[in-house]
Protein backbone atom coordinates (compact mmCIF):
# COMPACT_ATOMS: atom_id res chain seq x y z
CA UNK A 1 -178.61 -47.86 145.63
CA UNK A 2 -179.65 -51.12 144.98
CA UNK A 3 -176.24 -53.83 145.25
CA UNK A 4 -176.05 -56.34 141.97
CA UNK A 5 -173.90 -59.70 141.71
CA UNK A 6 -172.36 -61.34 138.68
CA UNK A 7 -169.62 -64.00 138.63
CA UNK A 8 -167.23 -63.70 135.36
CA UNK A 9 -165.27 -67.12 134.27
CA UNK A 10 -163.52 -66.06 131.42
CA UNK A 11 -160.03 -64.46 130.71
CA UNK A 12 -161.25 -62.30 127.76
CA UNK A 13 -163.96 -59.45 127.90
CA UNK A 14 -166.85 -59.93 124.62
CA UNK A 15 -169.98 -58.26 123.99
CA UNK A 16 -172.15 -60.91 125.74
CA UNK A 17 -170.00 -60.25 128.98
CA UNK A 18 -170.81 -56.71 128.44
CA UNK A 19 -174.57 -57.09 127.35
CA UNK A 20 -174.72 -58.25 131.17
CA UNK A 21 -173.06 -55.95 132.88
CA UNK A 22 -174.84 -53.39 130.95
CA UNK A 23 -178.28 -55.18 132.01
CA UNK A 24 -176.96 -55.24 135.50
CA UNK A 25 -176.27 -51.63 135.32
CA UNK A 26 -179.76 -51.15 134.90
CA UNK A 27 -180.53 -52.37 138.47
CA UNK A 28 -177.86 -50.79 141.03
CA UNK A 29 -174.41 -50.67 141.60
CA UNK A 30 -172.79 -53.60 140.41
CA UNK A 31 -170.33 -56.15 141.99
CA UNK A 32 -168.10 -58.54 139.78
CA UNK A 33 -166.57 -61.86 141.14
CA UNK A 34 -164.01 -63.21 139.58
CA UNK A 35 -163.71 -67.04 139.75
CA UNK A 36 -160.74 -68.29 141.21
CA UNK A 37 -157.91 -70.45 139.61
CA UNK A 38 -158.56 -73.97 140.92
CA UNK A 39 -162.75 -73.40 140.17
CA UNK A 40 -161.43 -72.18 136.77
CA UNK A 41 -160.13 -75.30 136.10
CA UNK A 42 -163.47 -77.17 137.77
CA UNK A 43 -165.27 -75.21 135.51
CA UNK A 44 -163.09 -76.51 132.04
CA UNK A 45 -161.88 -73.23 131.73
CA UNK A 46 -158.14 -73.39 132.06
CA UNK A 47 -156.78 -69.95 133.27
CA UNK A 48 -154.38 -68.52 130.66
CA UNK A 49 -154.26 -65.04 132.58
CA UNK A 50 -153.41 -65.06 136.32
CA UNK A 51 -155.91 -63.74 138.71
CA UNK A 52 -154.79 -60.48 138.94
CA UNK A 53 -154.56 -59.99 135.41
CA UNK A 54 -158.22 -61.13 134.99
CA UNK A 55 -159.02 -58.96 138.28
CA UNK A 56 -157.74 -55.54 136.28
CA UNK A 57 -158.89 -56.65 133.23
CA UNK A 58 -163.15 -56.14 134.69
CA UNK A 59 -162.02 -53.28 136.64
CA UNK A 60 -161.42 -51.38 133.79
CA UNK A 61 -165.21 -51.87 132.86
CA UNK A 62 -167.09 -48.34 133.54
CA UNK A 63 -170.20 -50.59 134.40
CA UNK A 64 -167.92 -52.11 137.22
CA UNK A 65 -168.19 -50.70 140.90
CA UNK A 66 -166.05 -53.45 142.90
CA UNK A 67 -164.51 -56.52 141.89
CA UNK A 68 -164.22 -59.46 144.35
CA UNK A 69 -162.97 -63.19 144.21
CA UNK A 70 -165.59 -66.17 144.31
CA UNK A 71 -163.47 -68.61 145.63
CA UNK A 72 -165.81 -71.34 144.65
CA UNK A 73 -168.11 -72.25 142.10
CA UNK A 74 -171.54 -72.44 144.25
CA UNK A 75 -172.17 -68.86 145.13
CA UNK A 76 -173.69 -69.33 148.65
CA UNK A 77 -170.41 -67.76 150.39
CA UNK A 78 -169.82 -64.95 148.65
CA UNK A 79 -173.98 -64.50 148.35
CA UNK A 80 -174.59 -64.80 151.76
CA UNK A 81 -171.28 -62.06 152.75
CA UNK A 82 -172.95 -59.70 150.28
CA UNK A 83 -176.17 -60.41 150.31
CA UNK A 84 -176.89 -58.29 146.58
CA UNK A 85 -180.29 -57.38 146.00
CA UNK A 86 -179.86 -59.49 142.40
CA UNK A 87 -177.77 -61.65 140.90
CA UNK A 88 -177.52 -61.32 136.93
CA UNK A 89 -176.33 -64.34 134.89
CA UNK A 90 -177.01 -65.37 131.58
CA UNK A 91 -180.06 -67.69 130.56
CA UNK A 92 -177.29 -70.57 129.13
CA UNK A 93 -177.41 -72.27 132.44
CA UNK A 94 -180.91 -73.30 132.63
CA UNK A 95 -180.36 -76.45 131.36
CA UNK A 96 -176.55 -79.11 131.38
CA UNK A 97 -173.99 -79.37 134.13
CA UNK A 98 -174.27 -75.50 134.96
CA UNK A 99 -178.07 -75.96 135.97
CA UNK A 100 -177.28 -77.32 139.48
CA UNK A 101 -175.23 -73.84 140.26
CA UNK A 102 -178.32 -71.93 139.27
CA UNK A 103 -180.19 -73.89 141.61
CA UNK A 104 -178.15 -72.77 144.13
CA UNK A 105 -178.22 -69.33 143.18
CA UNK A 106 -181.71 -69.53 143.77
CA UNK A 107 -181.86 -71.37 147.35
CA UNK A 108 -179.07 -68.74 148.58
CA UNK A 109 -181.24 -65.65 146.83
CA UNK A 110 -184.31 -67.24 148.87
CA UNK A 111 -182.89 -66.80 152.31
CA UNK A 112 -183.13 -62.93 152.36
CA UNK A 113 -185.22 -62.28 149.37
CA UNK A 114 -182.85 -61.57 146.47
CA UNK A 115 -183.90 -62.15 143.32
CA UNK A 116 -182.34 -63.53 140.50
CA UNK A 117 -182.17 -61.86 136.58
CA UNK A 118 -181.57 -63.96 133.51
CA UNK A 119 -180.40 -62.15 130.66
CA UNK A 120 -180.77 -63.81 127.18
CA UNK A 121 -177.49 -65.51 126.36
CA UNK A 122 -175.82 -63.56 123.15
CA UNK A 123 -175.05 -66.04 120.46
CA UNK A 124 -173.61 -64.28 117.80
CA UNK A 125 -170.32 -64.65 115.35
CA UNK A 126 -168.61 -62.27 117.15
CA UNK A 127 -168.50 -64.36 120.32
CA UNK A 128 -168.10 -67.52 118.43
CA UNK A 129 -165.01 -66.32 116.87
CA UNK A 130 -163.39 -65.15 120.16
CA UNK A 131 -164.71 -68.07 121.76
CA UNK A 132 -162.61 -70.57 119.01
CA UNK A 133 -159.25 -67.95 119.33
CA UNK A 134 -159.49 -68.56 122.89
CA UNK A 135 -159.60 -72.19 121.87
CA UNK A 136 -157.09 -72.07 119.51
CA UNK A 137 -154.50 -70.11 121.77
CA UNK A 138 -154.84 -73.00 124.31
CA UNK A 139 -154.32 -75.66 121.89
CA UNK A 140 -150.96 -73.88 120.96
CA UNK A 141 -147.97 -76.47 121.82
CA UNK A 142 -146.38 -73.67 123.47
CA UNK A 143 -149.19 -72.81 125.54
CA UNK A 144 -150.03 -76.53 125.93
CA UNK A 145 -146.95 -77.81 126.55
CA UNK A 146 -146.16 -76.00 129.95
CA UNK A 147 -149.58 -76.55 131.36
CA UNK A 148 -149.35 -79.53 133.35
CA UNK A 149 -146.65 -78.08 135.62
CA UNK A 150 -149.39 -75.08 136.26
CA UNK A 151 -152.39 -77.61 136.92
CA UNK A 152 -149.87 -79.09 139.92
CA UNK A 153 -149.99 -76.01 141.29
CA UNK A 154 -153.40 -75.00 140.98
CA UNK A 155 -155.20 -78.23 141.64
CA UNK A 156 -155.17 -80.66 144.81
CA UNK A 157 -154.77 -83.46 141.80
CA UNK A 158 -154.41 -83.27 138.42
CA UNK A 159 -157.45 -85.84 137.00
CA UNK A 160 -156.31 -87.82 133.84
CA UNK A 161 -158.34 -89.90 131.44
CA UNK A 162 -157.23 -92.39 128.58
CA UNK A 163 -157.75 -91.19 125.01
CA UNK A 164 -156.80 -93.45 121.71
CA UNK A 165 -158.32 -91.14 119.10
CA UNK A 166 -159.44 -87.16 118.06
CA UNK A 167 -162.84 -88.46 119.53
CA UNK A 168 -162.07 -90.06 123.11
CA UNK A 169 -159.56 -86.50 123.09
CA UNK A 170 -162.82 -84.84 122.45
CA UNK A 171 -164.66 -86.52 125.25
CA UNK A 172 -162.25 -85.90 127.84
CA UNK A 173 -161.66 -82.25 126.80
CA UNK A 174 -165.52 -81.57 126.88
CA UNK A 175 -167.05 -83.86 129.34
CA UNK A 176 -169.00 -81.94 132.37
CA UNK A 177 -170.46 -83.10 135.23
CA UNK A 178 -172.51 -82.07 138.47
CA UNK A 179 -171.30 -82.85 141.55
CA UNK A 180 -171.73 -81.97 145.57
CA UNK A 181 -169.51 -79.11 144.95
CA UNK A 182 -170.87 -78.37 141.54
CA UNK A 183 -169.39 -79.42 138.01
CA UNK A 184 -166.12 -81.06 137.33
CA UNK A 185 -164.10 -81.99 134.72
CA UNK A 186 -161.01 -83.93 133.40
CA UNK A 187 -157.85 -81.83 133.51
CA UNK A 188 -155.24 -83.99 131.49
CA UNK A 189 -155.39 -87.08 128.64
CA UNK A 190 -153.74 -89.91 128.39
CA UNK A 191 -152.06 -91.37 125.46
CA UNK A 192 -151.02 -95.34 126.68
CA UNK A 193 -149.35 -97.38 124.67
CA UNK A 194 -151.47 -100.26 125.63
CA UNK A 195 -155.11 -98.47 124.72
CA UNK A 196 -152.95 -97.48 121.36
CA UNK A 197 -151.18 -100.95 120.89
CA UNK A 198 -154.87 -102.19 121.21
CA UNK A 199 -156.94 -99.95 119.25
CA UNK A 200 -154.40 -101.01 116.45
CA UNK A 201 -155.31 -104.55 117.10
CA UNK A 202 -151.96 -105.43 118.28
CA UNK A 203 -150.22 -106.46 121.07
CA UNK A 204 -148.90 -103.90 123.91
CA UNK A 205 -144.95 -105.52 123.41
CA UNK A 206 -143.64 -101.90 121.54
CA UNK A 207 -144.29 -103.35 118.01
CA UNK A 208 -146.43 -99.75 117.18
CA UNK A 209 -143.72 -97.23 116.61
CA UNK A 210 -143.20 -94.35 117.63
CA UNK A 211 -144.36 -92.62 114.20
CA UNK A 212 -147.34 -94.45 114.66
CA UNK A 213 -147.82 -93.24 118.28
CA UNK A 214 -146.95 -90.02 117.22
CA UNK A 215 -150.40 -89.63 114.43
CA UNK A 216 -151.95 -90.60 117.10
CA UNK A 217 -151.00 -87.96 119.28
CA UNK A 218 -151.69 -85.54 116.39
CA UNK A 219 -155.60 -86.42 115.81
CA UNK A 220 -156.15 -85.73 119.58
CA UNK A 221 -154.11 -82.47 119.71
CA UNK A 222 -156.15 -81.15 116.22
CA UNK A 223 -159.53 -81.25 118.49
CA UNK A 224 -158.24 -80.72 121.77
CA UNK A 225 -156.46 -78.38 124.45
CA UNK A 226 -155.97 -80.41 127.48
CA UNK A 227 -152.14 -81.13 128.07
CA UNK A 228 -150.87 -84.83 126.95
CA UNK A 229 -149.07 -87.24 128.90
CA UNK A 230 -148.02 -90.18 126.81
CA UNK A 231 -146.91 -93.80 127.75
CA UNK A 232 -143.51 -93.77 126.56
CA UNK A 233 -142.81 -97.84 127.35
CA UNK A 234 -139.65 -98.43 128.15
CA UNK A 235 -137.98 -95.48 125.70
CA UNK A 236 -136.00 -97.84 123.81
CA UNK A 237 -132.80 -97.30 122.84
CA UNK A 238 -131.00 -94.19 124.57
CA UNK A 239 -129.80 -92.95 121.48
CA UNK A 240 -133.53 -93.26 120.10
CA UNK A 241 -134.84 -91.93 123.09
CA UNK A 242 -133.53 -88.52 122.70
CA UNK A 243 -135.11 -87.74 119.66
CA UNK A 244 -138.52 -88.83 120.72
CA UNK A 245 -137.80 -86.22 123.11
CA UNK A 246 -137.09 -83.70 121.15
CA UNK A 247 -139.89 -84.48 118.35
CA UNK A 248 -142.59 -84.84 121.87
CA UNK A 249 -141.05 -81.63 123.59
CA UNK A 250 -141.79 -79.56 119.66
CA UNK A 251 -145.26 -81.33 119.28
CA UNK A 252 -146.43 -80.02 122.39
CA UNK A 253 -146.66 -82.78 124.41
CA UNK A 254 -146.46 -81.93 128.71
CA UNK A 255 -144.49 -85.01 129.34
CA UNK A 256 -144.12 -88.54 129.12
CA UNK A 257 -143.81 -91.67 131.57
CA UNK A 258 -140.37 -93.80 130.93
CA UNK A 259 -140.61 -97.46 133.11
CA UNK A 260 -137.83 -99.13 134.45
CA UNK A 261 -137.50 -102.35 131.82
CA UNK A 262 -135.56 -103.53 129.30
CA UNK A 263 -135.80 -106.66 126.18
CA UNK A 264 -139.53 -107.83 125.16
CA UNK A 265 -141.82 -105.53 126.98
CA UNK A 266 -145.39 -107.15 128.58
CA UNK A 267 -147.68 -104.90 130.37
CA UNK A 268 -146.92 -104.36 134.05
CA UNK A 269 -150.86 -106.14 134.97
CA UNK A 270 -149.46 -109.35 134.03
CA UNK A 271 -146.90 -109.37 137.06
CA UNK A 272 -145.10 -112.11 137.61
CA UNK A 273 -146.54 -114.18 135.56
CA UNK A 274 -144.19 -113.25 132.31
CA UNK A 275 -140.83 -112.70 131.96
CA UNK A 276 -140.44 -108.92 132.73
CA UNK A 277 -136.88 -107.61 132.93
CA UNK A 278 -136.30 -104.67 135.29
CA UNK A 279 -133.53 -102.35 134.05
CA UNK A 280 -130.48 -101.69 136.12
CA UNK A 281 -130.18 -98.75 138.06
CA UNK A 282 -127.38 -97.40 136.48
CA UNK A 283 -128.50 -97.61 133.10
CA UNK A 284 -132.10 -96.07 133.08
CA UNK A 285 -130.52 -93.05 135.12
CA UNK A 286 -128.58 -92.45 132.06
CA UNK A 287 -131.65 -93.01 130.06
CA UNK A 288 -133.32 -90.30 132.49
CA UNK A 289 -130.28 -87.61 132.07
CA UNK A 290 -129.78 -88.37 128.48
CA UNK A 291 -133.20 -86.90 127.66
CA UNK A 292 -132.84 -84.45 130.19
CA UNK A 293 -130.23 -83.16 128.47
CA UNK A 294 -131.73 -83.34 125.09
CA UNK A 295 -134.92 -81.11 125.63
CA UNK A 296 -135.12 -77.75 125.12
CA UNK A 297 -137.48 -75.99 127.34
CA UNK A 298 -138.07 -76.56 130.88
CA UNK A 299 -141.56 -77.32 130.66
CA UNK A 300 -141.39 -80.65 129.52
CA UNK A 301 -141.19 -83.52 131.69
CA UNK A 302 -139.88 -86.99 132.20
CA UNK A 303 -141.65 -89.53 134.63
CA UNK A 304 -139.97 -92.28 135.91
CA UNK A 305 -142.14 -95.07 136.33
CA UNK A 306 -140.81 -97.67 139.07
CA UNK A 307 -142.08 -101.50 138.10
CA UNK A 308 -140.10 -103.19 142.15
CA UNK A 309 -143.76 -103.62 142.96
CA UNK A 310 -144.99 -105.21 140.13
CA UNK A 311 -142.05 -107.23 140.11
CA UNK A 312 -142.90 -108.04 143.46
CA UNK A 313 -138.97 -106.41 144.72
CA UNK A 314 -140.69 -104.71 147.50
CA UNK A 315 -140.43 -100.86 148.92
CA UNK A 316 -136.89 -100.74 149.70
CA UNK A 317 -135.64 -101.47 146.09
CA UNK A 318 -138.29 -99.25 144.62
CA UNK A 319 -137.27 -96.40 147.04
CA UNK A 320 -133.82 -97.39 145.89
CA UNK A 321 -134.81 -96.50 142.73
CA UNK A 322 -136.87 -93.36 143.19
CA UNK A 323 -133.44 -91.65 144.97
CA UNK A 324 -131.57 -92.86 141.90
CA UNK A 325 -133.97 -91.52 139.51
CA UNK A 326 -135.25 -88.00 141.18
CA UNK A 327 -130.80 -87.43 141.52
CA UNK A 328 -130.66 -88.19 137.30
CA UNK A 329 -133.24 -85.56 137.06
CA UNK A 330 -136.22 -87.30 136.59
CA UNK A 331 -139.15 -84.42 137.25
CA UNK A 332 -141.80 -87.40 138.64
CA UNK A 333 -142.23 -90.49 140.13
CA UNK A 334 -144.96 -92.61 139.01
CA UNK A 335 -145.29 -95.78 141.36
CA UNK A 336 -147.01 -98.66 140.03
CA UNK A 337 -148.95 -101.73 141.61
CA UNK A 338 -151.09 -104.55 140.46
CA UNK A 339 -152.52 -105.49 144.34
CA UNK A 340 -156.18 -105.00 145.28
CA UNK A 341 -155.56 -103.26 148.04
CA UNK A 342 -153.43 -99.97 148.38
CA UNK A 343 -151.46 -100.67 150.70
CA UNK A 344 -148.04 -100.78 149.26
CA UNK A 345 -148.96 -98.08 146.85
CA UNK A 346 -149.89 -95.77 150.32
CA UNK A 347 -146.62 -97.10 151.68
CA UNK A 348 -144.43 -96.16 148.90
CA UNK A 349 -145.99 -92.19 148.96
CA UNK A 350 -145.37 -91.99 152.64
CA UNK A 351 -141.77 -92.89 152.08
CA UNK A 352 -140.98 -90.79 149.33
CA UNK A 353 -142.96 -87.56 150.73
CA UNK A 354 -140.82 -87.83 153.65
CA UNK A 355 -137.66 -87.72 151.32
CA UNK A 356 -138.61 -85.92 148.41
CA UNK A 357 -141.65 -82.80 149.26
CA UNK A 358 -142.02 -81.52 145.80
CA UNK A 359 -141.26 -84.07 143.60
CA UNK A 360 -144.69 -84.89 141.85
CA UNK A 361 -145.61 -88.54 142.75
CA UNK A 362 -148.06 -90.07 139.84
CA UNK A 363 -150.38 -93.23 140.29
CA UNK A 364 -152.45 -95.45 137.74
CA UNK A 365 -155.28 -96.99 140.54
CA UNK A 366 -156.28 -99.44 137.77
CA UNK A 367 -156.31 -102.96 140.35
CA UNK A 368 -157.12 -100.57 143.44
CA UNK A 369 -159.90 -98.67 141.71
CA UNK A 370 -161.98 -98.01 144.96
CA UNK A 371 -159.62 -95.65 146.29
CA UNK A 372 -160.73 -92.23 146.08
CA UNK A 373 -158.65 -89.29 144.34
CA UNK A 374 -159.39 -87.48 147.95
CA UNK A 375 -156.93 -89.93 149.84
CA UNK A 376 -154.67 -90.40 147.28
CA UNK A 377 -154.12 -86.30 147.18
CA UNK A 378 -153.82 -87.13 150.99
CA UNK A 379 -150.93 -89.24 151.03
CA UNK A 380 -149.19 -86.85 148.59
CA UNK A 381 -150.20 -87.84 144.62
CA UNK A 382 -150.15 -85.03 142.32
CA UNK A 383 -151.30 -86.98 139.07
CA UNK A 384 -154.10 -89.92 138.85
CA UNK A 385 -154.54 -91.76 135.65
CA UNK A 386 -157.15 -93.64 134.42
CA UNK A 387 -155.64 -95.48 132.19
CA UNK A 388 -157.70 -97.59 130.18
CA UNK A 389 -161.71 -97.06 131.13
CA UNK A 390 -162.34 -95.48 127.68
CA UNK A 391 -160.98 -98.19 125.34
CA UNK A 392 -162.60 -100.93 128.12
CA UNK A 393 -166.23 -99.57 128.29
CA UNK A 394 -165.82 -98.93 124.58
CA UNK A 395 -165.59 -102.90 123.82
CA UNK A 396 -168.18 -104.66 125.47
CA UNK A 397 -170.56 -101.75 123.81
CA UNK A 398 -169.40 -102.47 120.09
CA UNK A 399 -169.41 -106.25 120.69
CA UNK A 400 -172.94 -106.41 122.05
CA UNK A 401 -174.48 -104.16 119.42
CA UNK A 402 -172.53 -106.97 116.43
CA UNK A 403 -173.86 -109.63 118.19
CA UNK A 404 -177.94 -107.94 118.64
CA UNK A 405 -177.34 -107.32 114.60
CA UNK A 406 -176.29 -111.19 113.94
CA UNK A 407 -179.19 -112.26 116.19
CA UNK A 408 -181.95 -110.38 114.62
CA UNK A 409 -180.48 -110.09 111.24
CA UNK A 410 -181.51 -106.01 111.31
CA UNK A 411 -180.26 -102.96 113.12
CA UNK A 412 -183.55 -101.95 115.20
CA UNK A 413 -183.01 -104.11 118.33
CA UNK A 414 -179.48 -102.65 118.67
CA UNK A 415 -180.88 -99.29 118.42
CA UNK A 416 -181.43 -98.80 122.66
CA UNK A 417 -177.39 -99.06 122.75
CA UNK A 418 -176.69 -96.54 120.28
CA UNK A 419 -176.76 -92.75 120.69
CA UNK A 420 -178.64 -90.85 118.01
CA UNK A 421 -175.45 -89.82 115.53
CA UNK A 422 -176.32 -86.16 115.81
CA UNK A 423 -175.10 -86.06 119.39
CA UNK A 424 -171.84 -87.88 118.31
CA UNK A 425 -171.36 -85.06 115.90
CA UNK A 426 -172.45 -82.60 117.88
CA UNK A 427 -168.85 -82.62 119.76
CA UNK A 428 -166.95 -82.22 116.84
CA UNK A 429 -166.03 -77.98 116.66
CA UNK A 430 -166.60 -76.50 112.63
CA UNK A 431 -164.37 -73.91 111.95
């Protein structure tokens, strides 16, 4: 009999799942592989049933001879140990992100003369509907909430992008691309207070509130399902603090980054250069184990964000800090640095991986941008953040499509900036 290859990505089982197997059926005995965690996640298709659950789950399909991983998203590996006489996917892949797998479907097929078969992709309510549950079952707080912990485990590093509003949330959560290994994606957002201070048209000192931050947060987690980690300043008062916590912990929020400063707060980029108060040891611990104490679930996380480099204090007070903070119960470290170079960044992980294996170690490579998320997973990071690309690129776009109006006194010359409003929309989910 003649062997047949499909690869399923997908924790629930719907008729245009089946409508292939069924058309595989049709041309020997067929062979499932299910995609692993960590390509799940490439893929933007969190995993909300383990491997083995998602394993059973096809077996049970009486079109389904033998179930196998694909451990990553290009097939040639598991192509070329099987060597199937076809490979049936859907016809949804021809064109976007997905196309460059296809093609190498195709180059593997031609090796030994397999063949591919596209079966017409079923669009019907049915599959919408499950498709939007699925959706909506992620976007759950309780499901959201926990999810960063799980992406440190599946994930060399956990890829995070600024968002300011429901639609930067929706470009993070839906943006795809190709790559050498195939498609990637962002795994986490960003909420900063900087990039929210900003948006607002005021300055990044803590003057927007936390009720403001907190509608914010809201728009993004109506269109979205990615887990949040918000800029949290410098927490404020302890006995504010704790509520935040509570009200962030409910909302569904993963966690949120506390830094190390006290009175008038200026962002860290500026150095030196203000007056920038570091908090004493003693007292942001307490800060740390006070909201510790006050959440509920152990899902949720507080980041301590260490400001001895910006501050220009050097390693051994920042590592004097990290101890002090991981012992209060802080569940990160995020280390922060304004130099050019990555030096003392690179120095700081070394130091703490030696000390502290499993504590996850965050970075924001905003000043050091041309290091690669490859050698900072190297030297130990679990969490990069982009923190303000989105909100910068978004400027210099609006302000040179106001000025191209004011010159010409008419819209048309400003048109070659703009994409067509349909495509805009077309992110935007309808119920």
């Amino acid at each position: 009999m003649k062997k047949v290859y499909t690869c399923f990505c997908t924790d629930v089982i719907h008729e245009g799942h089946l409508n292939i197997l069924r058309n595989a059926k049709k041309y020997g005995e067929v062979t499932v592989g299910i995609l692993c965690d960590p390509e799940m996640v490439r893929y933007n298709r969190f995993p909300s049933k383990s491997l083995e659950e998602r394993i059973s789950m096809v077996r049970e399909i009486p079109e389904v001879s033998e179930v196998v991983v694909q451990h990553e998203i290009m097939y040639d590996k598991v192509l070329e140990e099987l060597r199937p006489d076809y490979v049936v996917h859907g016809d949804n892949w021809k064109t976007g992100p997905e196309s460059c797998i296809r093609e190498n479907v195709l180059a593997a097929l031609e090796k030994y003369g397999g063949e591919l078969i596209e079966v017409p992709y079923t669009r019907s309510e049915a599959v919408r509907r499950v498709d939007a549950r699925m959706r909506e079952f992620l976007a759950m707080p309780e499901r959201r909430r926990g999810r960063l912990r799980r992406l440190m485990e599946i994930v060399p590093i956990v890829k995070t992008i600024e968002v300011h509003s429901g639609l930067t949330g929706l470009i993070a959560e839906k943006t795809v691309v190709q790559n050498r290994e195939g498609v990637d994606q962002f795994d986490a957002m960003w909420i900063s207070s900087l990039c929210d201070s900003t948006e607002k048209g005021k300055p990044d000192i803590e003057l927007v509130d936390m009720s403001s931050r907190i509608r914010t947060i809201e728009d993004v987690m109506d269109v979205t399902t990615k887990p949040i980690i918000l800029d949290a300043d410098t927490g404020g008062l302890i006995e504010h603090f704790v509520y935040h916590v509570r009200t962030l912990e409910r909302m569904g929020v993963s966690a949120i980054i506390l830094e190390d400063k006290v009175g008038l707060k200026k962002n860290s980029l500026f150095g030196t250069e203000v007056k920038q108060t570091q908090d004493t040891i003693e007292h942001f611990s307490e800060k740390i184990s006070a909201g510790k104490a006050a959440q509920r679930t152990d899902e949720f996380m507080i980041i301590a964000r260490i400001e001895s480099l910006i501050l220009e204090k050097g390693l051994e007070d920042a590592m004097e800090r990290a101890r002090a903070y991981v012992k209060a119960g802080a569940d990160g470290i995020m280390i922060h640095s304004r130099k050019k170079e990555p030096d003392e960044v690179f120095a700081f992980c070394d130091r703490f991986r030696a000390e502290f294996a499993k504590v996850p170690l965050v970075v924001v490579p905003t000043s050091y941008r041309q290091v690669t998320e490859k050698e900072l997973a190297e030297r130990g990071v679990n969490i990069v953040i982009y923190a303000n690309q989105l909100l910068r690129s978004a400027f210099p776009a609006m302000e040179r499509t106001a000025k191209s109006i004011l010159v010409n006194h008419r819209a048309l010359e400003a048109d070659e900036y703009l994409m067509p409003i349909k495509e805009i929309i077309s992110l935007i989910d309808t119920l």
